[in-house]
PDB file of N, CA and C in Angstrom:
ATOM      1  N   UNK A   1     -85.162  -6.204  26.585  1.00  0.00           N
ATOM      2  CA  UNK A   1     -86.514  -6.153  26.077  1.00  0.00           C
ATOM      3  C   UNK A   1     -87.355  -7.146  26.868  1.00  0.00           C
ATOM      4  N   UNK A   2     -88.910  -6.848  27.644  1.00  0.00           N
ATOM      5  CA  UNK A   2     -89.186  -7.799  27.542  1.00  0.00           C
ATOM      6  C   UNK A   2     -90.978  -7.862  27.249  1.00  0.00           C
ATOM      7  N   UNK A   3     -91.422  -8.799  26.834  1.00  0.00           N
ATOM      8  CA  UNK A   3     -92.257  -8.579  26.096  1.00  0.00           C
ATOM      9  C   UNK A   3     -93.858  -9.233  27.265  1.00  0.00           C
ATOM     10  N   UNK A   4     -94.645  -8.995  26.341  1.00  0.00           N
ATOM     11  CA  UNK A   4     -96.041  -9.930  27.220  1.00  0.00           C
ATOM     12  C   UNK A   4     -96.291 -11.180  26.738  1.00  0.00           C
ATOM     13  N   UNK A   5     -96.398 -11.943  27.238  1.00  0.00           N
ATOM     14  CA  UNK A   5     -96.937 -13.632  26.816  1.00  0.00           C
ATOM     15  C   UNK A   5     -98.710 -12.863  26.569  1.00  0.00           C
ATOM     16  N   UNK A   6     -98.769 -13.716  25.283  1.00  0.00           N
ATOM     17  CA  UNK A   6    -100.568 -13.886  24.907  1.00  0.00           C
ATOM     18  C   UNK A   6    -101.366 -13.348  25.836  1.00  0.00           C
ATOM     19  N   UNK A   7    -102.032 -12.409  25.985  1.00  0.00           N
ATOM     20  CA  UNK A   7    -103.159 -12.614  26.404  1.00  0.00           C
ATOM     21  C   UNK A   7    -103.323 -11.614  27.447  1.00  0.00           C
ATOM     22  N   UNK A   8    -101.780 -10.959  27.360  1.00  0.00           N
ATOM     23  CA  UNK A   8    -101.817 -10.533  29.247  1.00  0.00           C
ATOM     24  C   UNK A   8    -101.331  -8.611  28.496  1.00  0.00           C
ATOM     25  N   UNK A   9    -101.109  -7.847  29.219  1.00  0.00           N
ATOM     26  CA  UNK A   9    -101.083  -6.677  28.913  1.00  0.00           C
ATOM     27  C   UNK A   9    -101.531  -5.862  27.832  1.00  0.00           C
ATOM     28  N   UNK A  10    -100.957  -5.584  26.511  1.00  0.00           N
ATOM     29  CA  UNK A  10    -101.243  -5.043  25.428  1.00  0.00           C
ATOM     30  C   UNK A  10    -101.416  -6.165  24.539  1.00  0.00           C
ATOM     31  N   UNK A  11    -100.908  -7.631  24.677  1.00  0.00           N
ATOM     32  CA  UNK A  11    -100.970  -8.588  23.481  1.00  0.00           C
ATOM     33  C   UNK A  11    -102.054  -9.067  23.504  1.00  0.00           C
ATOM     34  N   UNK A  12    -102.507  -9.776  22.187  1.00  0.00           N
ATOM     35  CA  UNK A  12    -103.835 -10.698  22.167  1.00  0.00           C
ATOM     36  C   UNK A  12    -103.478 -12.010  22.225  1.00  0.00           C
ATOM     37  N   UNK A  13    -104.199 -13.043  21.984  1.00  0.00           N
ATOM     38  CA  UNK A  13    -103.926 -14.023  22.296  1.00  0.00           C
ATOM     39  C   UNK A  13    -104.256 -14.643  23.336  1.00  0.00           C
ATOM     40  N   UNK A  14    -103.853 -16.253  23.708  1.00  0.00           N
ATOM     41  CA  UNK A  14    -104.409 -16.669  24.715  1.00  0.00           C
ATOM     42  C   UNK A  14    -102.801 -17.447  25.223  1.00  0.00           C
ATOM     43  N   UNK A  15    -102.499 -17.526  26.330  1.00  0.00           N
ATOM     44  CA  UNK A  15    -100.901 -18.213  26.447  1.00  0.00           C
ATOM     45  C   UNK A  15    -100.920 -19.635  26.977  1.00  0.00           C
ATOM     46  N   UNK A  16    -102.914 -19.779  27.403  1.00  0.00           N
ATOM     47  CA  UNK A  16    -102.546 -21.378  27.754  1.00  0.00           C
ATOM     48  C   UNK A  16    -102.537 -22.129  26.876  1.00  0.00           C
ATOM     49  N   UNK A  17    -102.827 -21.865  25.366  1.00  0.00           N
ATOM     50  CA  UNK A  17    -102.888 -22.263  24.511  1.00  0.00           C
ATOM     51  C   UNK A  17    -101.554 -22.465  23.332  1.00  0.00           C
ATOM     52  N   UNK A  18    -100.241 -21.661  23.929  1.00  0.00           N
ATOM     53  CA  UNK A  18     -99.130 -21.668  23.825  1.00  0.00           C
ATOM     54  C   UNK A  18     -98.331 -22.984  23.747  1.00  0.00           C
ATOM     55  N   UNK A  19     -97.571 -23.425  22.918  1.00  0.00           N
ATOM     56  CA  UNK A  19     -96.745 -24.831  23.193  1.00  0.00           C
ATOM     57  C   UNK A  19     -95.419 -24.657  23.749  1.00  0.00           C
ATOM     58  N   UNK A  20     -94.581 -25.174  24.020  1.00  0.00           N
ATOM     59  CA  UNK A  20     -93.068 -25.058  24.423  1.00  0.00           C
ATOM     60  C   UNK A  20     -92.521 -24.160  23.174  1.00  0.00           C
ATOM     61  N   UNK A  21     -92.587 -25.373  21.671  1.00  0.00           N
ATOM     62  CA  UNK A  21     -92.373 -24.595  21.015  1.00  0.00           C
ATOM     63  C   UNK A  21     -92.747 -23.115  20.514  1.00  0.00           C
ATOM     64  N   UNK A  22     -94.127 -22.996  20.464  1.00  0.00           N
ATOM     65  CA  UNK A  22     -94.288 -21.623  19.923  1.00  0.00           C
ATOM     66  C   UNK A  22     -93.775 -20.287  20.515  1.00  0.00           C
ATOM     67  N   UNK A  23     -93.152 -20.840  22.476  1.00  0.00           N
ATOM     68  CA  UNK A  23     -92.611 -19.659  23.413  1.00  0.00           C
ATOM     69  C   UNK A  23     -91.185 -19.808  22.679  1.00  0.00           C
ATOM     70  N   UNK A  24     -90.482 -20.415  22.026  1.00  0.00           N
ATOM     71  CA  UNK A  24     -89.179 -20.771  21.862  1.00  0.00           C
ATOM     72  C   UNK A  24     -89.416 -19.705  20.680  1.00  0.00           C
ATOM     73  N   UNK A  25     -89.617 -20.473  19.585  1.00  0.00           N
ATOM     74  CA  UNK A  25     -90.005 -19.365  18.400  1.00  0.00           C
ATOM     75  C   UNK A  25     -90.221 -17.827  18.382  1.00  0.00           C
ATOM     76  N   UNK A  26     -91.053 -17.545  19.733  1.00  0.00           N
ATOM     77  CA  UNK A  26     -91.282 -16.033  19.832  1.00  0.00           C
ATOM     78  C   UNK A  26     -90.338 -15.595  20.745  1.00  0.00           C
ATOM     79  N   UNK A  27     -89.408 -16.462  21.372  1.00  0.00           N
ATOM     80  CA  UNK A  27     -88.416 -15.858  22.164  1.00  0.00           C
ATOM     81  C   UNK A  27     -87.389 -15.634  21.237  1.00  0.00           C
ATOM     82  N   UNK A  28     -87.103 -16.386  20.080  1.00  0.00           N
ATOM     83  CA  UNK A  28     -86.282 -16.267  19.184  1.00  0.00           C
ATOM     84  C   UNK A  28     -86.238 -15.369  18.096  1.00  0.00           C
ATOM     85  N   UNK A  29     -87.557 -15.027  18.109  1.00  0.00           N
ATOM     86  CA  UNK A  29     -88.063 -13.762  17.249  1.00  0.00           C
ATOM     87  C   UNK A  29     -87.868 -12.202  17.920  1.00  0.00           C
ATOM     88  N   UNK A  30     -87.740 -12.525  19.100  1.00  0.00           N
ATOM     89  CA  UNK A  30     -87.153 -10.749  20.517  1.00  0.00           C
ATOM     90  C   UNK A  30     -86.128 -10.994  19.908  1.00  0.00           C
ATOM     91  N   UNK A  31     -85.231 -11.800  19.872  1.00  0.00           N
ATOM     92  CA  UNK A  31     -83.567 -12.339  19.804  1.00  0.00           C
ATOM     93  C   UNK A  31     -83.361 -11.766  18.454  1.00  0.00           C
ATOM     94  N   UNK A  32     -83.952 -12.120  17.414  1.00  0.00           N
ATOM     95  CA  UNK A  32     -83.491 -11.477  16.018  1.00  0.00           C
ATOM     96  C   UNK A  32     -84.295 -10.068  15.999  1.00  0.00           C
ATOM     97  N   UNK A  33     -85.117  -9.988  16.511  1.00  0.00           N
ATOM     98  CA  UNK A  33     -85.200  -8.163  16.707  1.00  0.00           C
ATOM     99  C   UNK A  33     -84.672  -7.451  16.822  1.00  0.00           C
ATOM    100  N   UNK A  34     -84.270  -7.607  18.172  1.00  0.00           N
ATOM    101  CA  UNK A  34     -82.897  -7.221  18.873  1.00  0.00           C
ATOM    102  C   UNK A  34     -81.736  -6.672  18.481  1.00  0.00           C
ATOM    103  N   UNK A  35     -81.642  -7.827  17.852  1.00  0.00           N
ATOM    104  CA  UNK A  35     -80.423  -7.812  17.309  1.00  0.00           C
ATOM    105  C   UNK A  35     -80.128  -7.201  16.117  1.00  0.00           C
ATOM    106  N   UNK A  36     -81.343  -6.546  15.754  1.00  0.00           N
ATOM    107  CA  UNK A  36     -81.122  -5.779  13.749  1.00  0.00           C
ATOM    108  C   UNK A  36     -81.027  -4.372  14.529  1.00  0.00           C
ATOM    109  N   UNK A  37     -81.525  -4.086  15.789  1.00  0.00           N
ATOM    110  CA  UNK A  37     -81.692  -2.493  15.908  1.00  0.00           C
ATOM    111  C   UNK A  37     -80.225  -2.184  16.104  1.00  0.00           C
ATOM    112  N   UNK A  38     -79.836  -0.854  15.920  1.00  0.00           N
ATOM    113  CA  UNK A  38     -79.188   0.093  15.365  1.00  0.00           C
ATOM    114  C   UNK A  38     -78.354   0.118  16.684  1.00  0.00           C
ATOM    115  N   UNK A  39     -77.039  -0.217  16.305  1.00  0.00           N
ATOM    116  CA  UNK A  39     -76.072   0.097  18.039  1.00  0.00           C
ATOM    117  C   UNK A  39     -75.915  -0.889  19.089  1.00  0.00           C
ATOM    118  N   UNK A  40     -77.079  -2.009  18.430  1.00  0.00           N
ATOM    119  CA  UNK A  40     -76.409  -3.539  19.166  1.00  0.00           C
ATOM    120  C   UNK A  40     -75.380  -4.320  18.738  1.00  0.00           C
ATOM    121  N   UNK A  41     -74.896  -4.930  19.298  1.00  0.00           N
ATOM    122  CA  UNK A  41     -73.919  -5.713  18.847  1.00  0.00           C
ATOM    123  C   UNK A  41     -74.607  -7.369  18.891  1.00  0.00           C
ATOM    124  N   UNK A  42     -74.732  -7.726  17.918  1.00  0.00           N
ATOM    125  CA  UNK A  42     -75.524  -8.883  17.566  1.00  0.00           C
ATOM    126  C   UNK A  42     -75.291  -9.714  17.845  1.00  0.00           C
ATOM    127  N   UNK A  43     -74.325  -9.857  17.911  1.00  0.00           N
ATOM    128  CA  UNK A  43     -73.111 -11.194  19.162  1.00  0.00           C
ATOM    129  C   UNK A  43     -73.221 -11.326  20.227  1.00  0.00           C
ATOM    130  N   UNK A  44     -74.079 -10.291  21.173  1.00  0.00           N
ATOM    131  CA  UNK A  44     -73.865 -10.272  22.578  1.00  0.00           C
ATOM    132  C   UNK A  44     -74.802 -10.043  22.905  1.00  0.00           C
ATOM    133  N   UNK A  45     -76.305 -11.193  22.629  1.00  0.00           N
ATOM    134  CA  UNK A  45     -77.637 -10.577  22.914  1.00  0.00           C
ATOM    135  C   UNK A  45     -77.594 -11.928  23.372  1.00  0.00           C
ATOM    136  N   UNK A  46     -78.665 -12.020  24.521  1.00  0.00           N
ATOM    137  CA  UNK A  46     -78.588 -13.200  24.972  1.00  0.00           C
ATOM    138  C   UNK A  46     -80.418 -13.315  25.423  1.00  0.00           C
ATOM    139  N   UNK A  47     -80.603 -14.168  26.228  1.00  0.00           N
ATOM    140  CA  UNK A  47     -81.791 -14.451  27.097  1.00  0.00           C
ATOM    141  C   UNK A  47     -82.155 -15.052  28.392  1.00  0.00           C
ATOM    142  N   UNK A  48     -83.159 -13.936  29.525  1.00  0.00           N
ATOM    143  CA  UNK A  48     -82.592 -14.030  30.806  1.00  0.00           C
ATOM    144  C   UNK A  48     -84.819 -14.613  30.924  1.00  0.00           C
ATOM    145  N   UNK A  49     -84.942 -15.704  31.721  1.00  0.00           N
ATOM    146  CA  UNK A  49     -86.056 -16.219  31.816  1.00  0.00           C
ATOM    147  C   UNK A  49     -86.244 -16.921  33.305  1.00  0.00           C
ATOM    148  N   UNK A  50     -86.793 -16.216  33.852  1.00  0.00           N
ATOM    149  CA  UNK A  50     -87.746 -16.855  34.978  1.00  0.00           C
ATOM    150  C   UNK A  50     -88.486 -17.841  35.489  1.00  0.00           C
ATOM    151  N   UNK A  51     -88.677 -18.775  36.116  1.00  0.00           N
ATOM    152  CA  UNK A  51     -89.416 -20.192  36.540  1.00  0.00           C
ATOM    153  C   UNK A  51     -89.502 -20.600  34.580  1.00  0.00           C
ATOM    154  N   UNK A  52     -90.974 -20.731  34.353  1.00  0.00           N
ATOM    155  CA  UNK A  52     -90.750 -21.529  33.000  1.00  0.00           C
ATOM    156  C   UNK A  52     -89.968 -20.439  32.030  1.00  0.00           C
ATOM    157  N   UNK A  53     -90.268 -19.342  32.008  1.00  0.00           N
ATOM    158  CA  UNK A  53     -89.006 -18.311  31.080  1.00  0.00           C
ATOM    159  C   UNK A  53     -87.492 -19.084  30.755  1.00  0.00           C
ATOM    160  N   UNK A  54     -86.872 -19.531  31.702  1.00  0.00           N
ATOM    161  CA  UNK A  54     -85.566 -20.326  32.089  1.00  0.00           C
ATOM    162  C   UNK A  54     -85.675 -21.339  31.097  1.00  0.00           C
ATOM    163  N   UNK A  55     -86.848 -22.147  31.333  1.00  0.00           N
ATOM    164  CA  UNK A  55     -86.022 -23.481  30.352  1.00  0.00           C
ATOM    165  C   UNK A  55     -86.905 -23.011  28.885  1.00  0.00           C
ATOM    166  N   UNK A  56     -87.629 -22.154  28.684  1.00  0.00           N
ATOM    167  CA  UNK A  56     -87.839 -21.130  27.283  1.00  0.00           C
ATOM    168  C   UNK A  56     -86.295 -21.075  26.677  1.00  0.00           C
ATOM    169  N   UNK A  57     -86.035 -20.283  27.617  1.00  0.00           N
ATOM    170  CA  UNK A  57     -84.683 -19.419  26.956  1.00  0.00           C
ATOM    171  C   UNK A  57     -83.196 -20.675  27.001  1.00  0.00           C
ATOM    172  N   UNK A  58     -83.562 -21.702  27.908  1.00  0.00           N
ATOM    173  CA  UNK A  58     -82.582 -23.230  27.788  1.00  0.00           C
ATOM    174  C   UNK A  58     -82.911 -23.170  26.036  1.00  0.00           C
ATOM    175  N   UNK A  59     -83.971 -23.856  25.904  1.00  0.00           N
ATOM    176  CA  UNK A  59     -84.316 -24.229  24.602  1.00  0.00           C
ATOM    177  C   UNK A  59     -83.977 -23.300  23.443  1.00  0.00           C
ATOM    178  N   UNK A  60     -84.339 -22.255  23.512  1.00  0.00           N
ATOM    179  CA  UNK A  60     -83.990 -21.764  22.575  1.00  0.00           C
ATOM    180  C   UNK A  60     -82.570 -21.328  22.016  1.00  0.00           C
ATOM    181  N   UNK A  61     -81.926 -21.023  23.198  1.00  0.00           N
ATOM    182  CA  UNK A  61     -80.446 -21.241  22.822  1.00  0.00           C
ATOM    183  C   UNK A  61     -79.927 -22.618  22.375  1.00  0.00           C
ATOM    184  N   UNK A  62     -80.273 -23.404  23.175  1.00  0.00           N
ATOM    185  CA  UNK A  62     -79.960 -24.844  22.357  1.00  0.00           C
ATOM    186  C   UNK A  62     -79.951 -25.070  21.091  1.00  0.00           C
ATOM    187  N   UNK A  63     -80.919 -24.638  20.918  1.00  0.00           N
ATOM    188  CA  UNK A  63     -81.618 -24.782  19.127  1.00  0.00           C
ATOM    189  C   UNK A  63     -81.073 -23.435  18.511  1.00  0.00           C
ATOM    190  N   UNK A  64     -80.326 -22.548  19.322  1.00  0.00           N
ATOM    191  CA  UNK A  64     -79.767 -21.286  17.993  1.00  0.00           C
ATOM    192  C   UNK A  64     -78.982 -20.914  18.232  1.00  0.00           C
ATOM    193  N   UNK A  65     -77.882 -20.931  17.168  1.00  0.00           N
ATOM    194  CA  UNK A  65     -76.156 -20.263  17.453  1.00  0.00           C
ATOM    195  C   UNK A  65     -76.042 -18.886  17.941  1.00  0.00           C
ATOM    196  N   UNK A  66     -77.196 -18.301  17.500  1.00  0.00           N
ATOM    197  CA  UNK A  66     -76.953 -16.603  17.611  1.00  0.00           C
ATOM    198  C   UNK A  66     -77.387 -16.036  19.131  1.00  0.00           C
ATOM    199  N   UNK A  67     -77.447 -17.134  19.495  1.00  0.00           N
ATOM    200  CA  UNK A  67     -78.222 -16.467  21.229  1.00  0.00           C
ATOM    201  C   UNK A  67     -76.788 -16.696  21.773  1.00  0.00           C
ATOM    202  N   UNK A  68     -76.587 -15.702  22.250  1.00  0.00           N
ATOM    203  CA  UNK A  68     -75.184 -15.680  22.831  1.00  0.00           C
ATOM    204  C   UNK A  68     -74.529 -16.025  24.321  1.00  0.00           C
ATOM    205  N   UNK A  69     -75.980 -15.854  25.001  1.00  0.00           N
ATOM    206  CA  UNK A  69     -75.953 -16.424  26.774  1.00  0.00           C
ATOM    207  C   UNK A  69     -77.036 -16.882  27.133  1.00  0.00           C
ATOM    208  N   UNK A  70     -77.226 -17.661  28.291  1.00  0.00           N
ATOM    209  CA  UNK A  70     -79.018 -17.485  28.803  1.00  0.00           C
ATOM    210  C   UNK A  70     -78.379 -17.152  30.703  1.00  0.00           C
ATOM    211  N   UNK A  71     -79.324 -16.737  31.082  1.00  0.00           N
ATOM    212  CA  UNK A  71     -79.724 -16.608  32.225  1.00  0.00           C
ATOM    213  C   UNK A  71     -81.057 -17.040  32.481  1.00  0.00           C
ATOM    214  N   UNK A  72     -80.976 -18.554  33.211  1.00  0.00           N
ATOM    215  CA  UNK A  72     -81.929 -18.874  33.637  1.00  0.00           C
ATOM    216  C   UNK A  72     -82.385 -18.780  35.261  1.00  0.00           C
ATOM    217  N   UNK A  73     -83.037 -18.610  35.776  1.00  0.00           N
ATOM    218  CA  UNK A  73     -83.331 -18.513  37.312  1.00  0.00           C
ATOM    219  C   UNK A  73     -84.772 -19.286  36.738  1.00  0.00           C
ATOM    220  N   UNK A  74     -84.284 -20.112  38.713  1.00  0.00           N
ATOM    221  CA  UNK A  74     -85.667 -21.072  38.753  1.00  0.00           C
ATOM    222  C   UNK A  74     -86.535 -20.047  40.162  1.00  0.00           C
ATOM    223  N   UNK A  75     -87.601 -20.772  40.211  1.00  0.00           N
ATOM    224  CA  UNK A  75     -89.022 -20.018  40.735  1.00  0.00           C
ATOM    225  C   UNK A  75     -87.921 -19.599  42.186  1.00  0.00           C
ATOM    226  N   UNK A  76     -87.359 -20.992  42.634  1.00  0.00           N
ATOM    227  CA  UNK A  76     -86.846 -21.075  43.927  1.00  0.00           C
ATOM    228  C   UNK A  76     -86.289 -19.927  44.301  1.00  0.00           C
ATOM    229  N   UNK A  77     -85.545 -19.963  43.365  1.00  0.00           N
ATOM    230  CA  UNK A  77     -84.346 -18.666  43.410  1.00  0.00           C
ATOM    231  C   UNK A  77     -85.028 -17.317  43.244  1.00  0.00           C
ATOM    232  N   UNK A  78     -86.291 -17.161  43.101  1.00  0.00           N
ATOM    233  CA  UNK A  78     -86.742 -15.741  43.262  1.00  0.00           C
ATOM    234  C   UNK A  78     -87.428 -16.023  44.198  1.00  0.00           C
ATOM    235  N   UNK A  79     -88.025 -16.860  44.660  1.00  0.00           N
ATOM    236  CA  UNK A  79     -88.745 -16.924  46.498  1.00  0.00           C
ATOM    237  C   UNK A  79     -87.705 -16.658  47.184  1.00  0.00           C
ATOM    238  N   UNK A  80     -86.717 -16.862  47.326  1.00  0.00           N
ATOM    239  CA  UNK A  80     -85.070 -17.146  48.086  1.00  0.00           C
ATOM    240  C   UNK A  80     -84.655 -15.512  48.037  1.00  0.00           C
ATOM    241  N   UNK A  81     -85.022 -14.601  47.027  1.00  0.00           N
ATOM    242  CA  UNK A  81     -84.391 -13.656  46.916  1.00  0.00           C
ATOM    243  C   UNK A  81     -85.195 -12.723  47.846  1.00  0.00           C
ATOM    244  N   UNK A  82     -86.478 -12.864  47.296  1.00  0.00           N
ATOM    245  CA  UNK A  82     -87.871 -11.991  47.603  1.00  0.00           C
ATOM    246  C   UNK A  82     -87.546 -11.775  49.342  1.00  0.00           C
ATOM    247  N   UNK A  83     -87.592 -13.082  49.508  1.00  0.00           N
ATOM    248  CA  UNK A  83     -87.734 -13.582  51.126  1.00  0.00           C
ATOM    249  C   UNK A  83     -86.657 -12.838  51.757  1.00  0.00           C
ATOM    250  N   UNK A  84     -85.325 -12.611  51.725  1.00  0.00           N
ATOM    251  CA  UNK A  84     -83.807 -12.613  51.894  1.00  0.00           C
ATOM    252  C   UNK A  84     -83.977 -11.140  51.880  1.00  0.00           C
ATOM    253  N   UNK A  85     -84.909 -10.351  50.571  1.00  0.00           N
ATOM    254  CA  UNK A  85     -84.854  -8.795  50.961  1.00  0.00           C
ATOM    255  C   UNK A  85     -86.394  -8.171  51.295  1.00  0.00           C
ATOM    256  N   UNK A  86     -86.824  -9.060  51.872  1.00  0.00           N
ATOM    257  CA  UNK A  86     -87.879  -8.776  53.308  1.00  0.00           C
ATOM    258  C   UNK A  86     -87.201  -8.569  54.416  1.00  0.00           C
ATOM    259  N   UNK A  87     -86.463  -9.327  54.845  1.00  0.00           N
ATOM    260  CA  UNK A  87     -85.481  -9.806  56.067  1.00  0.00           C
ATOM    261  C   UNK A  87     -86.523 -10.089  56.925  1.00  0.00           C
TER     262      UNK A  87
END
């Protein structure tokens, strides 16, 4: 799943106005979504986050038993990739 931060596609809102916490909270709120629909296995939902996405999804697993993995990637590592399949 992944969703829009405030402000940007279909959501309202504004995201500079966003705290650490309130991205943690709403990342944790995809996470228990997720996890009620029909044919998931609720144990094995995790969270994969991008430059600040990454330490979003650090935090929020920290703070919750039910997040089951994170995948974090930093900015670097997608310039590194981008670049690498330009050649």
């Amino acid at each position: 799943m992944v969703y829009d931060s405030p402000g940007t596609g279909s959501s309202s809102g504004n995201a500079l106005l966003q705290s650490s916490a309130d991205r943690v909270a709403e990342a944790l709120c995809a996470v228990a979504y997720v996890q009620s629909l029909p044919g998931i296995r609720s144990t094995a939902v995790g969270l994969f986050g991008g430059s600040e996405g990454a330490n979003v999804a650090l935090m929020a697993c920290a703070g919750n038993n039910g997040v089951a993995f994170v995948i974090p990637v930093s900015i670097l590592d997608i310039l590194r990739y981008s670049a690498e399949k330009k050649g």
